[in-house]
Protein backbone atom coordinates (compact mmCIF):
# COMPACT_ATOMS: atom_id res chain seq x y z
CA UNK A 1 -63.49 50.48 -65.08
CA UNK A 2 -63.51 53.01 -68.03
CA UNK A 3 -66.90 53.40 -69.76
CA UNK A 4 -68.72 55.40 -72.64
CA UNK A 5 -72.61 55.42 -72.36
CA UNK A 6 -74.55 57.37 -75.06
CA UNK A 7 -77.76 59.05 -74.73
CA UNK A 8 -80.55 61.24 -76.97
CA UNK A 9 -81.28 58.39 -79.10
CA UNK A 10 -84.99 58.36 -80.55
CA UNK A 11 -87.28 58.98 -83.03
CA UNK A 12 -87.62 61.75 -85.21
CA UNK A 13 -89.15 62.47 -88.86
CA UNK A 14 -87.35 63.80 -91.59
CA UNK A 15 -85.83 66.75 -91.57
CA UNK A 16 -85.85 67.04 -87.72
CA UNK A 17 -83.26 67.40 -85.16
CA UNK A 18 -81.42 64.98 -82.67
CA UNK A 19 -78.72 65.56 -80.08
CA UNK A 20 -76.67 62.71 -79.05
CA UNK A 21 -74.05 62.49 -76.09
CA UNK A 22 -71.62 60.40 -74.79
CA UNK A 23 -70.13 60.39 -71.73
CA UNK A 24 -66.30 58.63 -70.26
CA UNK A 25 -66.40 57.50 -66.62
CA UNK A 26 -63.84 55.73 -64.69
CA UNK A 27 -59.99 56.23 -63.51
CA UNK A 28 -58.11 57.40 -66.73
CA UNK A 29 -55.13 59.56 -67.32
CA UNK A 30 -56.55 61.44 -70.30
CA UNK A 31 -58.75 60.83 -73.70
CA UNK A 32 -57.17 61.64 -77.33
CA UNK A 33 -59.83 61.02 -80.09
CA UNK A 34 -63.00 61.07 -79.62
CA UNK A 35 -66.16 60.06 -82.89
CA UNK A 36 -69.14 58.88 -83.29
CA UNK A 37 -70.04 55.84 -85.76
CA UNK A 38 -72.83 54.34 -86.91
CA UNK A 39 -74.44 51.05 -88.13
CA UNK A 40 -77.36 50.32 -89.94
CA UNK A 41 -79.24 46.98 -90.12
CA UNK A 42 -77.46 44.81 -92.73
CA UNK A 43 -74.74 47.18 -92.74
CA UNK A 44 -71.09 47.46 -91.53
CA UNK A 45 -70.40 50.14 -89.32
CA UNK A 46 -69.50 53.53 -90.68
CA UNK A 47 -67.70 56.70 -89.06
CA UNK A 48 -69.70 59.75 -88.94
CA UNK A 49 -67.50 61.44 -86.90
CA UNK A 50 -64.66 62.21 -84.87
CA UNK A 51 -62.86 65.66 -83.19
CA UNK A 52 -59.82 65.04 -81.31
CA UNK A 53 -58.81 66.83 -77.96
CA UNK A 54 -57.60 69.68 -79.19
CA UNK A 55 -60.49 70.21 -81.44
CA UNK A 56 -59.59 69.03 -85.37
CA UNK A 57 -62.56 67.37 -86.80
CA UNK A 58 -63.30 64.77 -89.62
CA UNK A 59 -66.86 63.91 -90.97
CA UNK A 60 -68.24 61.51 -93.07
CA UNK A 61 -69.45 62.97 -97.06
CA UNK A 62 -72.70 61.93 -96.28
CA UNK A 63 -73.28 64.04 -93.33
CA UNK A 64 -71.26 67.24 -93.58
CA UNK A 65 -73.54 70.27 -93.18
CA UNK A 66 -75.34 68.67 -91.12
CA UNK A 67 -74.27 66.98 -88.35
CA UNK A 68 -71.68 68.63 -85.66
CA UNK A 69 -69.63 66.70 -83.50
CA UNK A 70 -68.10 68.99 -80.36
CA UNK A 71 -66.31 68.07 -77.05
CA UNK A 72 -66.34 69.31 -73.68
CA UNK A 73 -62.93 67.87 -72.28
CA UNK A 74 -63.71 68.97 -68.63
CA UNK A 75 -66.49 66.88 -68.96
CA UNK A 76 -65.55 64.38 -70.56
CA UNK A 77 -68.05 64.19 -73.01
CA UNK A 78 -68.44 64.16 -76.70
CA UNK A 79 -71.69 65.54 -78.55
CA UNK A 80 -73.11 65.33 -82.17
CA UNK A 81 -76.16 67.62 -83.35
CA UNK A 82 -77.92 65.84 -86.18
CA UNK A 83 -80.00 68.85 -88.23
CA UNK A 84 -81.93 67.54 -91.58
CA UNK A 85 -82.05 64.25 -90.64
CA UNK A 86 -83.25 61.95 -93.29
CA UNK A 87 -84.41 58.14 -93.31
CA UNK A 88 -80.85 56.88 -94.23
CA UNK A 89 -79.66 58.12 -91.35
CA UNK A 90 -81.32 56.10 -89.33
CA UNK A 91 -78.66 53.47 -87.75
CA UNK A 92 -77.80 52.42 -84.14
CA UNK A 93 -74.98 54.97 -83.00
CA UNK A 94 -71.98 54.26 -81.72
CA UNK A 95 -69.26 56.86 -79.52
CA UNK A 96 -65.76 55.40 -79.63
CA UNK A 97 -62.64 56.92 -77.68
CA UNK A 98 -59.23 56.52 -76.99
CA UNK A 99 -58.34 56.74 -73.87
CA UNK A 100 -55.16 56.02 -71.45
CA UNK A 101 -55.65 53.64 -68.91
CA UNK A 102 -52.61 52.82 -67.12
CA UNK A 103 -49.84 53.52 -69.76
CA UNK A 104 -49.21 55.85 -72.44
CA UNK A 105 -50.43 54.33 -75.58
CA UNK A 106 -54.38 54.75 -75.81
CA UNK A 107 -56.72 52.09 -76.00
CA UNK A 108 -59.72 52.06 -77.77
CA UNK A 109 -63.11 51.83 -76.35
CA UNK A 110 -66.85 51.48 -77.27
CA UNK A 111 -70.25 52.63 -76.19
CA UNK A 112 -73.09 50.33 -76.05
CA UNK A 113 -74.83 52.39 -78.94
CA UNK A 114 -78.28 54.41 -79.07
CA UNK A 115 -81.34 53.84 -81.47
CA UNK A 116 -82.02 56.91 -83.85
CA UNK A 117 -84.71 56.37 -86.04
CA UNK A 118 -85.90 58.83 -88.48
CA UNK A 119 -89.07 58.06 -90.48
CA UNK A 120 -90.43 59.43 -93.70
């Protein structure tokens, strides 16, 4: 069955650094869109992020300049570098995909999310 696990979740204080990745595993044909979103407590959750396969990218106000999502399709796997990271950005984090299964149209799929934490 298709999956997306994350990974580099963890604490760091403000104004550090944080690499997250997210892997797809499974039998599928090919993945379109690829993002990251997050959710803090109390919160709904947001989009950060998202590049598509052929490499256009969308980000969030609140974290251009300083977050980078990036791809590596022969792996794939989807990345985001958090630089300056500040206490609001602290949220469970979520990688989301669209990927085709057995037919054409792409279905949408969900990591189980990874802690980052940035204290003050």
């Amino acid at each position: 069955q298709v999956q997306l696990v994350e990974s580099g979740g963890g604490l760091v204080q403000a104004g550090g650094s944080l690499s997250l990745s997210c892997a797809a595993s499974g039998r599928f044909f090919g993945i379109t869109v690829m993002g990251w979103y997050r959710q803090a407590p109390g919160t709904q959750r947001e989009l950060v992020a998202t590049i598509t396969s052929n490499g256009s990218l969308n980000y969030a106000d609140s974290v251009k300049g300083r977050f980078t999502i990036s791809r590596d399709n022969a792996k794939n796997t989807v990345y985001l570098q958090m630089n300056s990271l500040k206490p609001d950005d602290t949220a469970v984090y979520y990688c989301n995909a669209f990927i085709r299964v057995l037919v054409t149209i792409p279905e949408i799929f969900w990591g189980q999310g990874t802690q980052v934490t940035v204290s003050s």
